[in-house]
C-alpha atoms as a PDB file:
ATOM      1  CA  UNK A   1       0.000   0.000   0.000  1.00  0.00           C
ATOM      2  CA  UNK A   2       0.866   3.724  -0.486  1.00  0.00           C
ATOM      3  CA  UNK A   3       0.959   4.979   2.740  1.00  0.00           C
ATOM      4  CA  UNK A   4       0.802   8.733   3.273  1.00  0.00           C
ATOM      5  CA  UNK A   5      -0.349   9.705   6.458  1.00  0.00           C
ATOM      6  CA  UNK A   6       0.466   7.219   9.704  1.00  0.00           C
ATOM      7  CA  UNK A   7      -1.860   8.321  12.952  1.00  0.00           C
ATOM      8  CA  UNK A   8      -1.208   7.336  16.160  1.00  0.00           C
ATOM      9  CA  UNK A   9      -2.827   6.950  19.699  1.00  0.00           C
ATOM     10  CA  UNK A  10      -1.048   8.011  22.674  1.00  0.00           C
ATOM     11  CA  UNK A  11      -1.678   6.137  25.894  1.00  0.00           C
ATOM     12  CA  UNK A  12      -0.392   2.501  25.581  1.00  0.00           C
ATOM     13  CA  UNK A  13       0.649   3.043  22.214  1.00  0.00           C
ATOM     14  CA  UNK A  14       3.188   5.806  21.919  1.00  0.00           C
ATOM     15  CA  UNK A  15       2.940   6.607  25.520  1.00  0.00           C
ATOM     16  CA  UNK A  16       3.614   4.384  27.875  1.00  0.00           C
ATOM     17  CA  UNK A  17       3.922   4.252  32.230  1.00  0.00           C
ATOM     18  CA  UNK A  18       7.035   6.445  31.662  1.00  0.00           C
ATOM     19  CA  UNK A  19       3.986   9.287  29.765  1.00  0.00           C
ATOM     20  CA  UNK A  20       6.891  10.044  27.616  1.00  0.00           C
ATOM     21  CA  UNK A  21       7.685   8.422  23.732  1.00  0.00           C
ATOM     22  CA  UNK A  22      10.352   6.878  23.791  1.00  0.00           C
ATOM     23  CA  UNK A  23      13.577   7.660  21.256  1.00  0.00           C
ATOM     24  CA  UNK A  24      13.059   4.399  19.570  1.00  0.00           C
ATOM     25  CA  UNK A  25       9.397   5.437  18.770  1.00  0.00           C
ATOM     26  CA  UNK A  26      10.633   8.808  17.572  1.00  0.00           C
ATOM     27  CA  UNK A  27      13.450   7.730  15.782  1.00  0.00           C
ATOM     28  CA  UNK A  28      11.050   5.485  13.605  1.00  0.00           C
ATOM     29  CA  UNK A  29       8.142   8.139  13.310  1.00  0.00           C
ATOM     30  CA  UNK A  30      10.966  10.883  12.455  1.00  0.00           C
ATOM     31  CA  UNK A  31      12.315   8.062   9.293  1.00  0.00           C
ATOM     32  CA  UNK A  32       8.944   8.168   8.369  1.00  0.00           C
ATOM     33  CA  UNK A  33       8.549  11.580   8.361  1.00  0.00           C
ATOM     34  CA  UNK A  34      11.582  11.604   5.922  1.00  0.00           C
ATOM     35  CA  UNK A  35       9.828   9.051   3.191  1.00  0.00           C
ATOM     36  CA  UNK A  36       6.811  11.929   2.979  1.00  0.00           C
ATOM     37  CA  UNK A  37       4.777  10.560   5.125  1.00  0.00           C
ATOM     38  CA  UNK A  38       2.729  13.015   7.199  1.00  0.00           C
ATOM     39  CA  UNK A  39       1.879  12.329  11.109  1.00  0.00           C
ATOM     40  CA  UNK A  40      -1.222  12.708  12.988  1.00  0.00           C
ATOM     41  CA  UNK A  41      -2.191  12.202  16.915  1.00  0.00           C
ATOM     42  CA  UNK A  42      -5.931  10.748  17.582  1.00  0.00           C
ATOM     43  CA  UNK A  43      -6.502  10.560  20.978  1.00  0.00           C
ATOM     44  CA  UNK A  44      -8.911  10.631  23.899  1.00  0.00           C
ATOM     45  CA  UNK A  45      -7.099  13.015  25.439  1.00  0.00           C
ATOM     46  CA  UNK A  46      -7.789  16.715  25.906  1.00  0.00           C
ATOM     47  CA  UNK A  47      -6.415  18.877  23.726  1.00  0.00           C
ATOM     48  CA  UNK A  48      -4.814  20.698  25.947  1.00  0.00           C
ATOM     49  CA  UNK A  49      -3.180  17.137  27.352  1.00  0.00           C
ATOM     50  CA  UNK A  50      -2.081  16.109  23.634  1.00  0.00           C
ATOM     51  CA  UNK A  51      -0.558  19.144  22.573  1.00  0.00           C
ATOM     52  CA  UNK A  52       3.300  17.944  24.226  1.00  0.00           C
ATOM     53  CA  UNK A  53       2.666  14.765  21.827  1.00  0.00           C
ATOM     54  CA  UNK A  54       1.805  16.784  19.279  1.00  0.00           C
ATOM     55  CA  UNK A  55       4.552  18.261  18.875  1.00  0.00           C
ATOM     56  CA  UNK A  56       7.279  15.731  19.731  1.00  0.00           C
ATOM     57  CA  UNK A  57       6.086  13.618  17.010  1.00  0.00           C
ATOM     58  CA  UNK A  58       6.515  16.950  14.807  1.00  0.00           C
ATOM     59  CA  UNK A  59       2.899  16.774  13.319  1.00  0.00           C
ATOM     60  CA  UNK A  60       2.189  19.626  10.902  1.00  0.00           C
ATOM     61  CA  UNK A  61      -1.907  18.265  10.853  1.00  0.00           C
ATOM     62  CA  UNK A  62      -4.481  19.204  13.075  1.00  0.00           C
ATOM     63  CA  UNK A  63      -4.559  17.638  16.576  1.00  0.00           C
ATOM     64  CA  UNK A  64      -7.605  14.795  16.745  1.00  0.00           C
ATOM     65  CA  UNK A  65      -8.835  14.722  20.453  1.00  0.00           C
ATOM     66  CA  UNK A  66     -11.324  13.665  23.059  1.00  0.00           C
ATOM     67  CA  UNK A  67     -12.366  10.755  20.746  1.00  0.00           C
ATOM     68  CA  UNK A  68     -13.070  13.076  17.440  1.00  0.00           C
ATOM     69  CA  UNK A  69     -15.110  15.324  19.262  1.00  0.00           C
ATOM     70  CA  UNK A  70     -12.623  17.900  18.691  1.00  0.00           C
ATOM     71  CA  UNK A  71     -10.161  18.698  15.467  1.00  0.00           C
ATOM     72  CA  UNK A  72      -7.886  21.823  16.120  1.00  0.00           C
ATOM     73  CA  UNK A  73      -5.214  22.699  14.143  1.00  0.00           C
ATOM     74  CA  UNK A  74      -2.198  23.774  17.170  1.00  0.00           C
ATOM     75  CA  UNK A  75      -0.938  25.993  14.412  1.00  0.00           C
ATOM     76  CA  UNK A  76      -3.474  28.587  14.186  1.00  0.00           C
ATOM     77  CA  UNK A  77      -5.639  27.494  17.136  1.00  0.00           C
ATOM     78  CA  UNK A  78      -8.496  26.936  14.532  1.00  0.00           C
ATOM     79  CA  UNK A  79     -11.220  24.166  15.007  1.00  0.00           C
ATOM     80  CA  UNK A  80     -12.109  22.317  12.665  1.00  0.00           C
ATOM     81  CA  UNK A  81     -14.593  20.388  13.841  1.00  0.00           C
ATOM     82  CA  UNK A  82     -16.647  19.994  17.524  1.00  0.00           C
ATOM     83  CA  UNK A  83     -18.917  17.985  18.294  1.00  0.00           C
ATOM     84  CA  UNK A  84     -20.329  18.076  21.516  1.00  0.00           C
ATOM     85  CA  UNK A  85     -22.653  15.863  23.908  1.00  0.00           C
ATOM     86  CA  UNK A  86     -26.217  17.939  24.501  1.00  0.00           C
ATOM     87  CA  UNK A  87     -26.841  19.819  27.630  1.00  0.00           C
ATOM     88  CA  UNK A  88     -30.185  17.124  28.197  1.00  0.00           C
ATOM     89  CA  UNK A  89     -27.569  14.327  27.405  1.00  0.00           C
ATOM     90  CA  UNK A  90     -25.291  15.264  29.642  1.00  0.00           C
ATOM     91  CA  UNK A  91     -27.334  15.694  32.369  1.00  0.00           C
ATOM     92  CA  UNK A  92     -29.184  12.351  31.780  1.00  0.00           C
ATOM     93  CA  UNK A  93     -25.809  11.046  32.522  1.00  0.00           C
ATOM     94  CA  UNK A  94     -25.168  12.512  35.221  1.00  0.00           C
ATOM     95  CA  UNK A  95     -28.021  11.413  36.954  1.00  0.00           C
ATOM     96  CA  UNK A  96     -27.790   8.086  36.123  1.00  0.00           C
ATOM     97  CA  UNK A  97     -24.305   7.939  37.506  1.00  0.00           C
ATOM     98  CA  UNK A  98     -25.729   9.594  40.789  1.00  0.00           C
ATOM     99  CA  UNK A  99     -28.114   7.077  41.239  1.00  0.00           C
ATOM    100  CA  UNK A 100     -26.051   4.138  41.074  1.00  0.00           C
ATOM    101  CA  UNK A 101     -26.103   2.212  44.354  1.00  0.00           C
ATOM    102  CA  UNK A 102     -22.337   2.091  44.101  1.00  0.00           C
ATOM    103  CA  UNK A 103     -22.170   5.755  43.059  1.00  0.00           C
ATOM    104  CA  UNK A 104     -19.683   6.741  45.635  1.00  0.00           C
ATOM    105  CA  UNK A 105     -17.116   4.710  43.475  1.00  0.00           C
ATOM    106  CA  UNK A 106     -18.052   6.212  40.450  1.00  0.00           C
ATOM    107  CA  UNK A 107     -15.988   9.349  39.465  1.00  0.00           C
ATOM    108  CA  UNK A 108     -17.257  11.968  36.387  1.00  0.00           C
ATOM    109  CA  UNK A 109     -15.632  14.291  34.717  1.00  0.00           C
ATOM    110  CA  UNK A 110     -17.141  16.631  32.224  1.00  0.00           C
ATOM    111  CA  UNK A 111     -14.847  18.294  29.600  1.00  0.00           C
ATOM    112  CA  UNK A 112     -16.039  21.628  28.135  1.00  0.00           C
ATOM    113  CA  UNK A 113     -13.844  24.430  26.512  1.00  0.00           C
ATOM    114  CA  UNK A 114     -10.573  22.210  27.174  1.00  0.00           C
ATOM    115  CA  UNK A 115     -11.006  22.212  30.819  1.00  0.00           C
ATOM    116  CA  UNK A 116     -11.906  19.251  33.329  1.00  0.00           C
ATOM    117  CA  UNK A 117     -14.909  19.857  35.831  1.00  0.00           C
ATOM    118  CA  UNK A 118     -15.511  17.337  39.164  1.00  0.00           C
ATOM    119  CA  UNK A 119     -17.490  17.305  41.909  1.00  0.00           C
ATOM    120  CA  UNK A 120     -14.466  16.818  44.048  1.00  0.00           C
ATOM    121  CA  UNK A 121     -10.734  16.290  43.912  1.00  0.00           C
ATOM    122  CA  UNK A 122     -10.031  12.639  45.257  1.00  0.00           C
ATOM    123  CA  UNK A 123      -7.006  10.768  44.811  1.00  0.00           C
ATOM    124  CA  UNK A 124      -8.432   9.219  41.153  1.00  0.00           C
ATOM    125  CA  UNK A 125      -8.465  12.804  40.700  1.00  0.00           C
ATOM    126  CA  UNK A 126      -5.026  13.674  41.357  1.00  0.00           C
ATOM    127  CA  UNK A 127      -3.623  10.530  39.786  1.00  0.00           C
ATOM    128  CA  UNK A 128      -5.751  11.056  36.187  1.00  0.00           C
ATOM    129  CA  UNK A 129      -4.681  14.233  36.395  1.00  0.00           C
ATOM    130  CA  UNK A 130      -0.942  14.751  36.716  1.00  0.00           C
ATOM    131  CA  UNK A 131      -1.456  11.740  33.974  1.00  0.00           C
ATOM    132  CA  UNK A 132      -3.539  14.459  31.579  1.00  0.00           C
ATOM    133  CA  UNK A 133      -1.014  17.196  32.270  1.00  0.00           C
ATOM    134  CA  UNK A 134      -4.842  19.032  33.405  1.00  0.00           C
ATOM    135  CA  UNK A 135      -5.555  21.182  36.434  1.00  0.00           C
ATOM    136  CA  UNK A 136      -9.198  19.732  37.280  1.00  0.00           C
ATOM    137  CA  UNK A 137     -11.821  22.079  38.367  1.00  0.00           C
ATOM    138  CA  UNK A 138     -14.240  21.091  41.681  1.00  0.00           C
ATOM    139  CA  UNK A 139     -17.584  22.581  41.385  1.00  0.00           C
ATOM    140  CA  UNK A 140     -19.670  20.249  43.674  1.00  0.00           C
ATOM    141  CA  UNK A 141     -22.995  19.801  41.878  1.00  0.00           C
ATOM    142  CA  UNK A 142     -21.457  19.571  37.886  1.00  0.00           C
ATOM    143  CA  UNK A 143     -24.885  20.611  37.129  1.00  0.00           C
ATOM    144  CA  UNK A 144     -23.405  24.277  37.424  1.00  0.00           C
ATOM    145  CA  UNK A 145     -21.659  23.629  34.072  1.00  0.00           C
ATOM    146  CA  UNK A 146     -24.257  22.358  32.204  1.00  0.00           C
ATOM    147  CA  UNK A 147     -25.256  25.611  31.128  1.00  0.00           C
ATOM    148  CA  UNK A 148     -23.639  24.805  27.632  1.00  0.00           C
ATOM    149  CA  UNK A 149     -22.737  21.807  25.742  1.00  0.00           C
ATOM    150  CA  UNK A 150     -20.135  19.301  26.976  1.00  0.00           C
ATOM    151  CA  UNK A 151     -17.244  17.836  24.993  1.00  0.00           C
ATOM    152  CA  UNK A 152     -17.333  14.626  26.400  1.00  0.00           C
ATOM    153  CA  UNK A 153     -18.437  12.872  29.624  1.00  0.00           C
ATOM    154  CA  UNK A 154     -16.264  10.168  31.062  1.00  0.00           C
ATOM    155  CA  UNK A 155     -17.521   7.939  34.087  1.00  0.00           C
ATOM    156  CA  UNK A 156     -13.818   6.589  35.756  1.00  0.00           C
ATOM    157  CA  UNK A 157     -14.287   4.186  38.665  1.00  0.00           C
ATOM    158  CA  UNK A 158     -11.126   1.165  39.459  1.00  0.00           C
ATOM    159  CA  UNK A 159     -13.709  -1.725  39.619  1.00  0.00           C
ATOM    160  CA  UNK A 160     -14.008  -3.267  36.414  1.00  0.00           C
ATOM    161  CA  UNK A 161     -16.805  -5.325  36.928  1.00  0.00           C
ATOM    162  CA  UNK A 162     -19.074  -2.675  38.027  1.00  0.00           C
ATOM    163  CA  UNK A 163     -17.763  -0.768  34.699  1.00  0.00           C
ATOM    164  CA  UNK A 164     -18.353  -3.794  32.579  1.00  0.00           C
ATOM    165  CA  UNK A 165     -21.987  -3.660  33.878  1.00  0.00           C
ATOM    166  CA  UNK A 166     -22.326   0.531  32.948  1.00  0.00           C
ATOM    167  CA  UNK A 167     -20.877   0.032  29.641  1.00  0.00           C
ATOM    168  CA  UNK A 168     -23.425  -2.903  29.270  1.00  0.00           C
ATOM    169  CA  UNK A 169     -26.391  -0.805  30.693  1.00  0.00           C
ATOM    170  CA  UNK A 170     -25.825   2.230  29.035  1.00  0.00           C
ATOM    171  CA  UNK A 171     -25.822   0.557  26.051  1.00  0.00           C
ATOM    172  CA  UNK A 172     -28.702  -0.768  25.895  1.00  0.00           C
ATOM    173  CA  UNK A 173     -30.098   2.721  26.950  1.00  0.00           C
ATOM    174  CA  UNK A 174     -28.472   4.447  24.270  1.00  0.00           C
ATOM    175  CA  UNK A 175     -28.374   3.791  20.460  1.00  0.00           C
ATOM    176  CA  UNK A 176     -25.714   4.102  18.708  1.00  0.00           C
ATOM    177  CA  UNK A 177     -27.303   6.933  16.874  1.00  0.00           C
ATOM    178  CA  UNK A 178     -27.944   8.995  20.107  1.00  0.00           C
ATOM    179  CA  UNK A 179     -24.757   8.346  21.271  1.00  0.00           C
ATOM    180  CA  UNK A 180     -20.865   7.320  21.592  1.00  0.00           C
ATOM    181  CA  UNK A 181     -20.009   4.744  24.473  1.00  0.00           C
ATOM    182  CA  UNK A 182     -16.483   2.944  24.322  1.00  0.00           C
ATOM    183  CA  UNK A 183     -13.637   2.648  26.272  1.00  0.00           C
ATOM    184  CA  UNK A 184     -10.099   3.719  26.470  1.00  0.00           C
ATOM    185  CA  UNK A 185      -9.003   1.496  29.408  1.00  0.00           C
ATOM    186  CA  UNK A 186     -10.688  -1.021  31.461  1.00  0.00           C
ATOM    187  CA  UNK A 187     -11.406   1.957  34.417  1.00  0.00           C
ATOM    188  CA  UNK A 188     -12.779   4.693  31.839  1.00  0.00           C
ATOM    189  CA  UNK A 189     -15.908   4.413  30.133  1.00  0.00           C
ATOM    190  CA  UNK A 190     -16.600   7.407  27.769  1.00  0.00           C
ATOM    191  CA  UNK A 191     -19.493   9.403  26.128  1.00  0.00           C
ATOM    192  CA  UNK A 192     -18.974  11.630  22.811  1.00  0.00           C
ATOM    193  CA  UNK A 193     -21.679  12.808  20.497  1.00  0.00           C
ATOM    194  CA  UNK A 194     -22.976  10.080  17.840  1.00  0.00           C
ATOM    195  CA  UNK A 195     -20.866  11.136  15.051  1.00  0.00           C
ATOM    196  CA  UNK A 196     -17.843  11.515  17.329  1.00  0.00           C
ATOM    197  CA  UNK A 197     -15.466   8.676  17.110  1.00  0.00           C
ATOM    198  CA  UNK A 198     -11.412   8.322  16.206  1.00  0.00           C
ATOM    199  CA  UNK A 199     -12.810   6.510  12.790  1.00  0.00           C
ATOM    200  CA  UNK A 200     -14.844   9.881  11.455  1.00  0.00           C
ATOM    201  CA  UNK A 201     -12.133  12.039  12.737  1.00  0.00           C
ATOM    202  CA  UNK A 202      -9.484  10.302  11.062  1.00  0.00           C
ATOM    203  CA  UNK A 203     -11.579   9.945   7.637  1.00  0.00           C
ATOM    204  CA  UNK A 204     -11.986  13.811   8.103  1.00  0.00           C
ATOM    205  CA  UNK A 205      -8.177  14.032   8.217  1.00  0.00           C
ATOM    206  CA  UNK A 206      -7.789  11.930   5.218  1.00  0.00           C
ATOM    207  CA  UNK A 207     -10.327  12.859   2.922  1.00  0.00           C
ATOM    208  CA  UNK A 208     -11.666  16.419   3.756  1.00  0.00           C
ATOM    209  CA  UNK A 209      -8.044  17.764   4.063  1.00  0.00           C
ATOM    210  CA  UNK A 210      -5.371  15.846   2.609  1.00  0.00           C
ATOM    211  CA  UNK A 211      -7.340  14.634  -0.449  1.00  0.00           C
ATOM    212  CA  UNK A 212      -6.276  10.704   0.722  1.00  0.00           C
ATOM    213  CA  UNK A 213      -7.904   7.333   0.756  1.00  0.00           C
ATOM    214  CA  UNK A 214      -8.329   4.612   3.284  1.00  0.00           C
ATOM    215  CA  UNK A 215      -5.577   2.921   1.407  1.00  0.00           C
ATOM    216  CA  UNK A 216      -3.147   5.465   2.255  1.00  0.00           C
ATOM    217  CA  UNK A 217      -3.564   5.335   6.062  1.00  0.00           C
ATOM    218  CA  UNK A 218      -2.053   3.535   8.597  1.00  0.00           C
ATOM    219  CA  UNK A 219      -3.217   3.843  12.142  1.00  0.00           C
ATOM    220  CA  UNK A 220      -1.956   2.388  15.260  1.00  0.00           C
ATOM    221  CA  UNK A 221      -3.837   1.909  18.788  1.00  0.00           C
ATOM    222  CA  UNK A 222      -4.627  -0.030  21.971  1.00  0.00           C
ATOM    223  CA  UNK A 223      -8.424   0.036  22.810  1.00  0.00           C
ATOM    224  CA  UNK A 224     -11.832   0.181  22.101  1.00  0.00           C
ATOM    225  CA  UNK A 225     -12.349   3.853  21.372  1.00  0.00           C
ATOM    226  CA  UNK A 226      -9.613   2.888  18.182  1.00  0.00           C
ATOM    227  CA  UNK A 227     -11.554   0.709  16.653  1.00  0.00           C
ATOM    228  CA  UNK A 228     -13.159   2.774  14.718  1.00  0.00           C
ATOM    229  CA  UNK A 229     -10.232   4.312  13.273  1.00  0.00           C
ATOM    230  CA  UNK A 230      -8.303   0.948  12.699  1.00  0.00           C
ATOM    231  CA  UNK A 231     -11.341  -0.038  10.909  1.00  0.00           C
ATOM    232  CA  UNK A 232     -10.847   2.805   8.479  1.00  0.00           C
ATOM    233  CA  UNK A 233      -7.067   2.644   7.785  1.00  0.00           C
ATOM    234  CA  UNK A 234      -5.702   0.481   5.013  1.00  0.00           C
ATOM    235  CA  UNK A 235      -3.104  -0.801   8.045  1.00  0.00           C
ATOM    236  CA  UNK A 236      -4.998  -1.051  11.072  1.00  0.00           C
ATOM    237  CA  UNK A 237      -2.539  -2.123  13.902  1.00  0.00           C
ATOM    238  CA  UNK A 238      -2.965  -2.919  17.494  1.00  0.00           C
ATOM    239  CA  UNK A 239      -0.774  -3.205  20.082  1.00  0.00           C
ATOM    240  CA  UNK A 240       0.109  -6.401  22.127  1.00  0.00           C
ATOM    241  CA  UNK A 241      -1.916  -5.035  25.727  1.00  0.00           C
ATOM    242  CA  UNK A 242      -5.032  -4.560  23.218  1.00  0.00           C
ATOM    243  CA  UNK A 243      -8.470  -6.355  24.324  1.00  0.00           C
ATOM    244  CA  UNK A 244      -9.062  -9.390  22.150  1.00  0.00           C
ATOM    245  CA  UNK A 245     -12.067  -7.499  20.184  1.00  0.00           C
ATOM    246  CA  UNK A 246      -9.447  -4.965  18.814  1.00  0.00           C
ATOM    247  CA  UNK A 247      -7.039  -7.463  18.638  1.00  0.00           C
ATOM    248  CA  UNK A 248      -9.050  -9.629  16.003  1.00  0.00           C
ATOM    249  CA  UNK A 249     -10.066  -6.592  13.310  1.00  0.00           C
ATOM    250  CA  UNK A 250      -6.742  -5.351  13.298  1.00  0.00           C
ATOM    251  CA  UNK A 251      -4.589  -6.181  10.506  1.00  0.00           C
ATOM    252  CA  UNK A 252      -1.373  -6.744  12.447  1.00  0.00           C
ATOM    253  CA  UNK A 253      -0.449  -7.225  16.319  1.00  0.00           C
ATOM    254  CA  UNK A 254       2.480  -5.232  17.111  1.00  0.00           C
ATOM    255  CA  UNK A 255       4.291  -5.509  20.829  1.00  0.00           C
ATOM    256  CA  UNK A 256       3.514  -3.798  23.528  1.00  0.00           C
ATOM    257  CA  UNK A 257       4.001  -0.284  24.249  1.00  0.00           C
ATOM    258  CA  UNK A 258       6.891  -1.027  27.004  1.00  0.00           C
ATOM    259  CA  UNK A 259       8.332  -3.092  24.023  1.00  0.00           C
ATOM    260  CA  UNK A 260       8.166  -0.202  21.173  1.00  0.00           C
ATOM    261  CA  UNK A 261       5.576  -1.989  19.451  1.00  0.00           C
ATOM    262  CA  UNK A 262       4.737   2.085  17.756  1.00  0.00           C
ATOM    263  CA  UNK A 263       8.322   1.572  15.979  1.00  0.00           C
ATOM    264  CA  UNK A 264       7.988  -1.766  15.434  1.00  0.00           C
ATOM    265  CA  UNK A 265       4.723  -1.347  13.302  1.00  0.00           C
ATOM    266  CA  UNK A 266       6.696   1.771  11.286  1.00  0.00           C
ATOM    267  CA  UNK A 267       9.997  -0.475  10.663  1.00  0.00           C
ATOM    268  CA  UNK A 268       7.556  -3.451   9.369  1.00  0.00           C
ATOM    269  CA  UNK A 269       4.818  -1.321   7.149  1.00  0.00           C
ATOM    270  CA  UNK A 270       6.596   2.140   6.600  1.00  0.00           C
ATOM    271  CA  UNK A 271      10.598   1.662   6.123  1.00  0.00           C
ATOM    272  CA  UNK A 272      10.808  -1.956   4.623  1.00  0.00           C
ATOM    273  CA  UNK A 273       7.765  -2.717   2.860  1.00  0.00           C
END
């Protein structure tokens, strides 16, 4: 294939417990780079949170974050495209989240205008956010930001179990046409608009600005909120820690982060095919 454009996740893909890419992965993304081929980050990060990535990897594209609800272009601050959760929406979830019997273990975050509202700063907090690179915001009741859209609404809570059952309830509340439920790690379960996913985002990238077609895209990522995108991409790769479900519609397994599976995926499709 003619690759032209490789675009990469961050957390357990390029990023790893160190929250750093290594000089292996840039090294490899930097000899791609010299072939032509242009860079992008899709993430489910913030923007704000991305931007450091953004720029080691040297991408010249617009910054895909929060899951595709958001396309800036770091350049010249412009969006390109936002697509927020509804006010109603968001509040729907927030109830529901309030009224679990185990809500006390469940911790939301709403994301609007690049910042990170909470009820309260607990150690999840703290820990997510020195992670994020974000300065979270406690407001008590979070209904005192619904007074405008939200970018996305993540629900984080460390048993897994009790977040397999929310991602199992809430989808069967919500279809797929109302709205976007996936999840970046086992303890984050996530809530864009309907058309808001790393797939769209990316196709946006390819098609509506560079003029490309699946066939010239590689893409490279860990979870569940990739595989939309690694769907999309001629090359869809995941890495080694990926769940099983991303594992099988991916078109190659590379290592694990911790093992520079990122580079290893360039050296195999980019700078020896």
């Amino acid at each position: 294939m003619d690759i032209k454009l490789l675009v990469l996740d961050i957390d357990n893909t390029i990023a790893g417990k160190s929250n750093q890419v290594s000089e292996t992965v840039l090294e490899a993304i930097a000899k791609a780079k010299a072939k032509g081929i242009q860079v992008a980050i899709a993430t489910g990060r913030m923007y704000c949170s991305a931007l450091r990535f953004h720029r080691s990897v040297g991408s010249q594209l617009p910054l895909v974050a929060y899951n595709g609800a958001l396309i800036q272009d770091p350049q010249n601050k412009a969006i390109d495209r936002h697509l927020p959760v509804s006010v109603e929406t968001a509040l729907e979830l927030l109830n529901y989240y309030e009224e679990l019997e185990s809500s006390s273990s469940v911790e939301v975050h709403f994301y609007r205008d690049d910042r990170l509202y909470v009820r309260e700063i607990t150690p999840q907090t703290v820990n997510y956010a020195e992670r994020a690179d974000a300065e979270p915001i406690a407001v008590g009741d979070l209904r005192q930001v619904l007074d405008k859209e939200i970018t996305k609404v993540l629900a984080l809570c460390r048993d897994t179990e009790l977040m397999e059952a929310i991602a199992k309830d809430l989808r069967d509340r919500y279809l797929p046409q109302q709205l976007y439920l996936t999840q970046s790690t086992a303890i984050y379960f996530e809530a864009t608009n309907p058309l808001a996913n790393k797939g769209s985002a990316v196709r946006y990238l390819t098609e509506d600005i560079l003029g490309l077609k699946p066939e010239n895209i590689m893409a490279v990522g860990d979870n569940f909120n990739d595989l939309e995108m690694l769907k999309y991409a001629g090359i869809g790769v995941a890495m080694g820690s990926a769940p099983t479900g991303v594992k099988e519609i991916a078109d190659w397994v590379a290592p694990d982060v911790e093992q520079e599976g990122a580079a290893a995926a360039i050296e195999k499709f980019l700078l020896h095919a």
